[in-house]
C-alpha atoms as a PDB file:
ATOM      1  CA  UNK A   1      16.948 -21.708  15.746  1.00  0.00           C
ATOM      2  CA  UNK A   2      19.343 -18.709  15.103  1.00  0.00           C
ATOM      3  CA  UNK A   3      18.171 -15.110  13.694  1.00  0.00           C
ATOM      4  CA  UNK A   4      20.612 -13.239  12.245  1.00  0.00           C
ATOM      5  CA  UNK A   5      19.031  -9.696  13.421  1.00  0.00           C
ATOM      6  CA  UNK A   6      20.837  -7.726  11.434  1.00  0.00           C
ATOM      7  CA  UNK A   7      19.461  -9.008   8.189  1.00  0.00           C
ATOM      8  CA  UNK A   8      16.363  -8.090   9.386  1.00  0.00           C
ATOM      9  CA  UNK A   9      14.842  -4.795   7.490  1.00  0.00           C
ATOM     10  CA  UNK A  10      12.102  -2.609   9.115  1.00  0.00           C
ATOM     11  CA  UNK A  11      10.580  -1.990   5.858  1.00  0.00           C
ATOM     12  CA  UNK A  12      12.345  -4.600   3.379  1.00  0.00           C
ATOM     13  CA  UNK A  13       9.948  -4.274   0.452  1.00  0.00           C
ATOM     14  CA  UNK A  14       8.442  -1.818  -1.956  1.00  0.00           C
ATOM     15  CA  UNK A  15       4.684  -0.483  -2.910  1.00  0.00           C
ATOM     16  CA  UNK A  16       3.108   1.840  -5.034  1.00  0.00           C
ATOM     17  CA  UNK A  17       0.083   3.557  -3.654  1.00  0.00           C
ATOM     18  CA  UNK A  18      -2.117   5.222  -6.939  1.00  0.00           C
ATOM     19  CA  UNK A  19      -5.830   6.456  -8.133  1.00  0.00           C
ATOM     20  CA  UNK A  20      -7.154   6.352 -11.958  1.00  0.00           C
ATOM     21  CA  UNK A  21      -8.060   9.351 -13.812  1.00  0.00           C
ATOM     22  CA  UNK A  22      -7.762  11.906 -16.259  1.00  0.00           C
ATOM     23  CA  UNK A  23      -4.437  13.746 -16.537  1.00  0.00           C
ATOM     24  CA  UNK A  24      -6.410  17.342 -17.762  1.00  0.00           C
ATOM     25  CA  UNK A  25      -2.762  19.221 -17.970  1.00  0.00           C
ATOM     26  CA  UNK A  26      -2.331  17.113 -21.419  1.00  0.00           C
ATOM     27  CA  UNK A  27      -3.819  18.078 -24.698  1.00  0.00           C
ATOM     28  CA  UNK A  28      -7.190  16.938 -25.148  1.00  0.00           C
ATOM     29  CA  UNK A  29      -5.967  14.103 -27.549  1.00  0.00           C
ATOM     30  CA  UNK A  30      -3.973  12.403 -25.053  1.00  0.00           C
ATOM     31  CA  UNK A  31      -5.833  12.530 -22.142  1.00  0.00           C
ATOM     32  CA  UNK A  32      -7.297   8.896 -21.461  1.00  0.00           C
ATOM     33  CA  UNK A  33      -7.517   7.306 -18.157  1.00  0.00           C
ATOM     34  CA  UNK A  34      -4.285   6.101 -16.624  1.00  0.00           C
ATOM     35  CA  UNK A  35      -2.424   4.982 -13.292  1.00  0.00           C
ATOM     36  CA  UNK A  36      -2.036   7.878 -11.324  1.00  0.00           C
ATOM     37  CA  UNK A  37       0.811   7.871  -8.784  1.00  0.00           C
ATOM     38  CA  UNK A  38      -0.076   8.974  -5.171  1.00  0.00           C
ATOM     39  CA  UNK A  39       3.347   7.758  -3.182  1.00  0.00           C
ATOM     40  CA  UNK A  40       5.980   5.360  -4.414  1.00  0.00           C
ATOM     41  CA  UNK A  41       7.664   4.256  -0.875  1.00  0.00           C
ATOM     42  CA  UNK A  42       9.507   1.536   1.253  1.00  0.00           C
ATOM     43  CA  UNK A  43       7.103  -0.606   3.178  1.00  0.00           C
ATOM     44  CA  UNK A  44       6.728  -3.473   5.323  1.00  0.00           C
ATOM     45  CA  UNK A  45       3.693  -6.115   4.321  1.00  0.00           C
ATOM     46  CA  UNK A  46       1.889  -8.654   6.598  1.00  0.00           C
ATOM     47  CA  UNK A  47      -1.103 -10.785   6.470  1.00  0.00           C
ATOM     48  CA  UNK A  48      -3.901  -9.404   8.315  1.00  0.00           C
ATOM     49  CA  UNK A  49      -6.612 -12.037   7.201  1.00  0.00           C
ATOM     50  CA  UNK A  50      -7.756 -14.826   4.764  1.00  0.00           C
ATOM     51  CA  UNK A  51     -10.742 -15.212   4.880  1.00  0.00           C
ATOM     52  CA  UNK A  52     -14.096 -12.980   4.370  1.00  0.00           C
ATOM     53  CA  UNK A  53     -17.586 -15.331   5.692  1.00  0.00           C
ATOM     54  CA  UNK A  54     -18.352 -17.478   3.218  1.00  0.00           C
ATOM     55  CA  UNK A  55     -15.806 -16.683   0.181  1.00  0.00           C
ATOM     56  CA  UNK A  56     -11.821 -16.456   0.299  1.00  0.00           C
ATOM     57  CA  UNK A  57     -10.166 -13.164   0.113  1.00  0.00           C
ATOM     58  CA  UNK A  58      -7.214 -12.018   1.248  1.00  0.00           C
ATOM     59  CA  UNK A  59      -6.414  -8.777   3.141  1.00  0.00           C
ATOM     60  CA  UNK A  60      -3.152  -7.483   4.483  1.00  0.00           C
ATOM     61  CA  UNK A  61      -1.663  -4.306   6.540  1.00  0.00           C
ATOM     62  CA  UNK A  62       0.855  -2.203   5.098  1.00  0.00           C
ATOM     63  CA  UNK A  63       3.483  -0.371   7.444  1.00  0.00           C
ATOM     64  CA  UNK A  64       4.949   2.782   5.767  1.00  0.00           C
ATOM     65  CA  UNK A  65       7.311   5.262   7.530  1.00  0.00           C
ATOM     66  CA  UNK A  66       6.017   8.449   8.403  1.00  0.00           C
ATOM     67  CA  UNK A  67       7.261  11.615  10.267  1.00  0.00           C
ATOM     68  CA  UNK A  68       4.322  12.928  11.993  1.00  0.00           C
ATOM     69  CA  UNK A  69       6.393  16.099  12.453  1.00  0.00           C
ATOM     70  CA  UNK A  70       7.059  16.974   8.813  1.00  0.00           C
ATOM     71  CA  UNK A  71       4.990  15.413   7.161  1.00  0.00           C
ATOM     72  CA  UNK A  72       0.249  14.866   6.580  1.00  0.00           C
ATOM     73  CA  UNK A  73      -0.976  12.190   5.202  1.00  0.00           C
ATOM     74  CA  UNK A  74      -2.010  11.847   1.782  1.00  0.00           C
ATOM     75  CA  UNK A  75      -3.090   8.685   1.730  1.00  0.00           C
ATOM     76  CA  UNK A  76      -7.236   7.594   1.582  1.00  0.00           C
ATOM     77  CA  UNK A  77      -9.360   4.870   1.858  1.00  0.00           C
ATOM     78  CA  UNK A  78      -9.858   3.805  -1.903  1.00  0.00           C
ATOM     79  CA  UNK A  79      -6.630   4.361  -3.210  1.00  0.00           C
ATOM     80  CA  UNK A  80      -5.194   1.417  -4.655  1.00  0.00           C
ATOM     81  CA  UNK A  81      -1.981  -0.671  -3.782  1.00  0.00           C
ATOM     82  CA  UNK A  82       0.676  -2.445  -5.583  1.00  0.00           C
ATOM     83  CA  UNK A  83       3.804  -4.598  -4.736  1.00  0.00           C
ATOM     84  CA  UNK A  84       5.616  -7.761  -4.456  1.00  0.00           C
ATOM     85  CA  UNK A  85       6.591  -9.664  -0.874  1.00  0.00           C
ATOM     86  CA  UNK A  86       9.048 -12.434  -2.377  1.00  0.00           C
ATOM     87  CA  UNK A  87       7.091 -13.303  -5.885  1.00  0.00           C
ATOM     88  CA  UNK A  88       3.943 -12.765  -4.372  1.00  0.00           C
ATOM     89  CA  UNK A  89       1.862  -9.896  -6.242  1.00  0.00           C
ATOM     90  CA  UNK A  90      -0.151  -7.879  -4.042  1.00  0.00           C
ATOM     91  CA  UNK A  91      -2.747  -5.699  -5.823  1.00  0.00           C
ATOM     92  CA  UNK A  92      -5.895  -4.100  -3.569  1.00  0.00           C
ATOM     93  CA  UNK A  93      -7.388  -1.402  -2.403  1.00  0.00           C
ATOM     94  CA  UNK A  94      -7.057   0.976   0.753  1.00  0.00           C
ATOM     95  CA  UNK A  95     -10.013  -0.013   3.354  1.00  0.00           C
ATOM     96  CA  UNK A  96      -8.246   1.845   6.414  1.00  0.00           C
ATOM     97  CA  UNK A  97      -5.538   4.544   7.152  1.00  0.00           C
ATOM     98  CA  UNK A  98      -4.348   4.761  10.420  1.00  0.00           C
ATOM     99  CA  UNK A  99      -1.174   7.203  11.531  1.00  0.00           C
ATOM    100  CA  UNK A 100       0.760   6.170  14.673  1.00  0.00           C
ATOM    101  CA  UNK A 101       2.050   8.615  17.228  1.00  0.00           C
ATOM    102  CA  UNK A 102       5.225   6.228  16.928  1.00  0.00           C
ATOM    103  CA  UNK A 103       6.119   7.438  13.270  1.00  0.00           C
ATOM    104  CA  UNK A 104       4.439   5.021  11.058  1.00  0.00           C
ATOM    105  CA  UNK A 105       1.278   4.322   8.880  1.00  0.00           C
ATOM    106  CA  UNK A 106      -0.563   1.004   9.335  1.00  0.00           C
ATOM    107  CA  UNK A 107      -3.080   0.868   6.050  1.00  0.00           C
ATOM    108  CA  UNK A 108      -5.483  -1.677   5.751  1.00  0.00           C
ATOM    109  CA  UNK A 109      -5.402  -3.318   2.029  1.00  0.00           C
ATOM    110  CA  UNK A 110      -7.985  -5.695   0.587  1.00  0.00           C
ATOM    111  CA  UNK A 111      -6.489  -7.758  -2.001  1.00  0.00           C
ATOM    112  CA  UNK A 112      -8.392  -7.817  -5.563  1.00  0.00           C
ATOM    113  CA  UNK A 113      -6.713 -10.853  -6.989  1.00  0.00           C
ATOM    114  CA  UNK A 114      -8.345 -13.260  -5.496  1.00  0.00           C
END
């Protein structure tokens, strides 16, 4: 088997990381709850798990880049998670944030589809 490395992408896909709320800055006659963005960034997507004891769930681990140097973390556990890893919809929520001294965010997402 050959593997082209340079196709290879360190974070190849992209996910949406949002809350729902009220948006109080609006007149009162348009404020209804909506989709509120938290961070719109590159990411990499892997299956941690697939199943939960005795029913079937899926849950994954989300890599995101992060410069511990410049940058805090905004993420937290609730938040919810959108994307797509080759057709595949992925829609959860945040059960884990964990920053990495080597520059990266592994969050822990359980998926709500299934």
């Amino acid at each position: 088997m050959y593997i082209e490395r340079d196709y290879i992408q360190e974070y190849p896909f992209s996910g949406r990381f949002y809350t729902t709320g009220v948006d109080e800055s609006k007149p009162l006659e348009e404020q209804v709850e909506e989709e509120i963005e938290i961070l719109d960034t590159l990411c990499d997507i892997h299956e941690n798990s697939h199943s939960n004891g005795k029913f079937l769930s899926a849950d994954y681990i989300v890599y995101v880049p992060f410069d511990k140097n410049t940058e805090r973390v905004t993420l937290k556990i609730g938040y919810m998670f959108s994307s797509e890893m080759y057709g595949l919809e992925i829609n959860g929520k945040v059960t884990g944030v964990f920053p990495s001294q080597l520059g990266g965010i592994a969050i822990y997402i359980q998926d709500l589809d299934v």
